[in-house]
N, C-alpha and C. Protein backbone atom coordinates (compact mmCIF):
# COMPACT_ATOMS: atom_id res chain seq x y z
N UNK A 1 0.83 -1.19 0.00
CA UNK A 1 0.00 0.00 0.00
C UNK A 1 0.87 1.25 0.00
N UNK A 2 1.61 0.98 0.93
CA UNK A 2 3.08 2.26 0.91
C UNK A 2 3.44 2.85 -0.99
N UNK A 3 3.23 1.56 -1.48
CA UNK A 3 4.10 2.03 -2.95
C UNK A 3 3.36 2.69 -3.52
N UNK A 4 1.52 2.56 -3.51
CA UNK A 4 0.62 3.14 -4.26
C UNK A 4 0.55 4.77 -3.75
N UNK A 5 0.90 4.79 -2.33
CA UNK A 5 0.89 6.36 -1.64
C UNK A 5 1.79 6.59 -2.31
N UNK A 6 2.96 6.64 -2.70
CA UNK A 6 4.26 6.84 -2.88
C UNK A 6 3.76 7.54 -4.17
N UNK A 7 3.71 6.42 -5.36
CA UNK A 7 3.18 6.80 -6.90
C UNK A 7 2.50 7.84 -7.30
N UNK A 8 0.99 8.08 -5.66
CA UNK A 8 0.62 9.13 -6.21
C UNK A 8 1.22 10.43 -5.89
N UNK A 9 1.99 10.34 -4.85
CA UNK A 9 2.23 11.69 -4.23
C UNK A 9 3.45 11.92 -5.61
N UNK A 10 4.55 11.07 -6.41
CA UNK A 10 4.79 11.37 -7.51
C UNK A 10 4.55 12.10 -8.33
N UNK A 11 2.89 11.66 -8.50
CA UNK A 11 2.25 11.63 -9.97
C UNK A 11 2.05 13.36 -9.78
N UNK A 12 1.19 13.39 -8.39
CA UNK A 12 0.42 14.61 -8.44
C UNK A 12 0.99 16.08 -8.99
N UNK A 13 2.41 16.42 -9.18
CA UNK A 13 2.55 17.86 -10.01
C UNK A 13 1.97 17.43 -11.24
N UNK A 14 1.84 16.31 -11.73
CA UNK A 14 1.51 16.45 -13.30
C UNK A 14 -0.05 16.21 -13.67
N UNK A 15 -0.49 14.98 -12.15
CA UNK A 15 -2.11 15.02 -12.55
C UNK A 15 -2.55 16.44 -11.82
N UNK A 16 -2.14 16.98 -11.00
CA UNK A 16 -3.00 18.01 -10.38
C UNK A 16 -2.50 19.26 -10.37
N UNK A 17 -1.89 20.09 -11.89
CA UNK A 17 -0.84 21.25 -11.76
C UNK A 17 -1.94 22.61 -11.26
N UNK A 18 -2.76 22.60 -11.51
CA UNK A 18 -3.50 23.69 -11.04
C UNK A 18 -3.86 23.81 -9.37
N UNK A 19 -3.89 23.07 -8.78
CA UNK A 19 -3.97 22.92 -7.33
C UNK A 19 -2.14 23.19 -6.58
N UNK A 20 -1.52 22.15 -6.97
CA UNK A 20 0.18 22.56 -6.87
C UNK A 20 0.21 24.06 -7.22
N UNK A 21 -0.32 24.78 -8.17
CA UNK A 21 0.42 26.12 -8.27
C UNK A 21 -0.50 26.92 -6.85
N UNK A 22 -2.15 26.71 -6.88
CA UNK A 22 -2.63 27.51 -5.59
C UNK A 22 -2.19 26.97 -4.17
N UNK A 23 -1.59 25.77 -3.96
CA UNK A 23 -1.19 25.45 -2.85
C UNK A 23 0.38 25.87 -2.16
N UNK A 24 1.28 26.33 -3.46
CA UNK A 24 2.44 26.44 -3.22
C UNK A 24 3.10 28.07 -3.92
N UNK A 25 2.67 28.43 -5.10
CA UNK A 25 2.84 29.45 -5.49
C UNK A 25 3.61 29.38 -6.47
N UNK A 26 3.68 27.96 -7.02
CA UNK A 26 4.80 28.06 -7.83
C UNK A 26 4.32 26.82 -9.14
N UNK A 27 5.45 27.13 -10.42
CA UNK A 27 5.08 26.19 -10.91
C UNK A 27 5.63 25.24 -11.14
N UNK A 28 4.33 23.75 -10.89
CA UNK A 28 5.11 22.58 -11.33
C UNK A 28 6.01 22.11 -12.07
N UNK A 29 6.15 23.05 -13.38
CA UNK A 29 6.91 22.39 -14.33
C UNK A 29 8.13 22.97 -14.32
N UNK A 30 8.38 23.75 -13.03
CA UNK A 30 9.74 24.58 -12.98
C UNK A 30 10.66 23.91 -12.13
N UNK A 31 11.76 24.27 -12.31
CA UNK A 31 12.93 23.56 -11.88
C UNK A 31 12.91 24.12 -10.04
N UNK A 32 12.67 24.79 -10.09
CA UNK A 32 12.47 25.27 -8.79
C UNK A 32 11.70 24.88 -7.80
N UNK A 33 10.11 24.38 -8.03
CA UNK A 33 9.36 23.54 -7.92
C UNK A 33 9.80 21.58 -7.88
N UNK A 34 10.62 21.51 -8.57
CA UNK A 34 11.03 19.89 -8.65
C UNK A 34 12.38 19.67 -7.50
N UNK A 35 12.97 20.49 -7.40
CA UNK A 35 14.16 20.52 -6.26
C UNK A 35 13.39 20.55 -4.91
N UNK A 36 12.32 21.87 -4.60
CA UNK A 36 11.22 21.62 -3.69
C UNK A 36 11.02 20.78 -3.13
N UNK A 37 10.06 19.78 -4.14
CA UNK A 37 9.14 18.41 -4.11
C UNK A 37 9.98 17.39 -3.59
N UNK A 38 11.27 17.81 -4.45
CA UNK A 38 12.34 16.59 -4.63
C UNK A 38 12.78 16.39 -2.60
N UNK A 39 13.02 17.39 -2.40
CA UNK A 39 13.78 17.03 -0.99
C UNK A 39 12.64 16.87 -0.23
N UNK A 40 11.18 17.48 -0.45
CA UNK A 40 10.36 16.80 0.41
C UNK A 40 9.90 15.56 0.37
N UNK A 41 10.22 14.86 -0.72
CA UNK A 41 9.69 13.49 -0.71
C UNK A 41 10.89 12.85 -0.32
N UNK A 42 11.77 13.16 0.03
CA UNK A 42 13.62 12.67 0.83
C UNK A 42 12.85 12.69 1.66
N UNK A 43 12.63 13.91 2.72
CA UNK A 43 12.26 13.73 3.61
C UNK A 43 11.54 12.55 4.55
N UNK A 44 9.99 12.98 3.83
CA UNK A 44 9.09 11.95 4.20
C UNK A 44 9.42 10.47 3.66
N UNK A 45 10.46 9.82 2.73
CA UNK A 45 10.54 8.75 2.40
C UNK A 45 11.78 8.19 3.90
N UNK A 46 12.77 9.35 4.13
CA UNK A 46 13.22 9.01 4.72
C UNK A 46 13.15 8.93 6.51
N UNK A 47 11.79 9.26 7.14
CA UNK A 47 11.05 9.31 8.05
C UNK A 47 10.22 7.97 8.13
N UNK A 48 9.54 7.86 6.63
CA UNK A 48 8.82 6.23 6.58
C UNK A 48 9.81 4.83 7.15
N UNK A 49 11.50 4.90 6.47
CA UNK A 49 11.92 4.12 6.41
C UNK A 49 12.90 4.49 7.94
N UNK A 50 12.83 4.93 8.47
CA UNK A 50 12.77 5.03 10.08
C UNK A 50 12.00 3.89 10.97
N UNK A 51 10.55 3.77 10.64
CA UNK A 51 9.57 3.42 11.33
C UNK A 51 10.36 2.09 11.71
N UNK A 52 9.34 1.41 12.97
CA UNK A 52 9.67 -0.06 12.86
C UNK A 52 9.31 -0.59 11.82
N UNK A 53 9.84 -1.85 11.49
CA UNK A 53 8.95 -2.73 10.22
C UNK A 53 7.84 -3.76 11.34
N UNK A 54 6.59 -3.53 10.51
CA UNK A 54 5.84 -5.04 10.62
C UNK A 54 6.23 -6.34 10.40
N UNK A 55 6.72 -7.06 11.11
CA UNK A 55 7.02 -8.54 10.63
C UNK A 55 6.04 -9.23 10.42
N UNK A 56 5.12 -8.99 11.35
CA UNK A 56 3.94 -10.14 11.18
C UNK A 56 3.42 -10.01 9.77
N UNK A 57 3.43 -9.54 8.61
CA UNK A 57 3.08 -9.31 7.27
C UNK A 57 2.07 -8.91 7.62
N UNK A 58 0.83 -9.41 6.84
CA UNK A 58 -0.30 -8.99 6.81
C UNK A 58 -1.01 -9.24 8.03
N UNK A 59 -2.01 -8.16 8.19
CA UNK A 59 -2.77 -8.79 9.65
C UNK A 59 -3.76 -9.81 9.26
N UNK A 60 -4.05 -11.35 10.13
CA UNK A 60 -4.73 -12.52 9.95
C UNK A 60 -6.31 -11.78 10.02
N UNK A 61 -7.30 -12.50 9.35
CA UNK A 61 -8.05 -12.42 9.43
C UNK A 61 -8.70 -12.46 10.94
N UNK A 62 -10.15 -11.77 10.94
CA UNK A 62 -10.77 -11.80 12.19
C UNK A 62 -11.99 -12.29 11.90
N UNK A 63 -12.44 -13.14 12.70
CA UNK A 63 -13.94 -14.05 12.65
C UNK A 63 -13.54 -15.43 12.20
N UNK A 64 -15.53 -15.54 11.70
CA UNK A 64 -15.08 -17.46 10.95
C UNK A 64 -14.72 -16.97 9.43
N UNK A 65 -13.47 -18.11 9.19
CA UNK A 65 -13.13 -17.59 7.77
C UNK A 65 -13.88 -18.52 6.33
N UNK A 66 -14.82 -19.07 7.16
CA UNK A 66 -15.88 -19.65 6.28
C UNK A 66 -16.67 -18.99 5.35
């Protein structure tokens, strides 16, 4: 699920440039804007990979699995 958050927070200067420019003041397609983005997604990628890891993988189901 992590990777699909990841992809979109990617995607979004290019699916959502009109919101990026009223949210930030700037534009997406500028170099100035991508250095921005760029170290904030360092950031938060490198805060995620801080966390503990889950070992238990997925959580087991709850109830009858009938």
């Amino acid at each position: 699920m992590a990777l699909v958050v990841v992809m979109a927070t990617v995607a979004t200067p290019v699916t959502m440039p009109r919101q990026i420019r009223e949210l930030t003041g700037l534009d997406p397609a500028a170099l100035e804007f991508a250095e921005l983005y760029t170290e904030q997604l360092r950031r938060i990628v490198s805060r995620l990979g801080n966390l503990p890891s889950d070992e238990g993988g997925r959580p087991e189901p709850t109830g009858n699995p009938e």
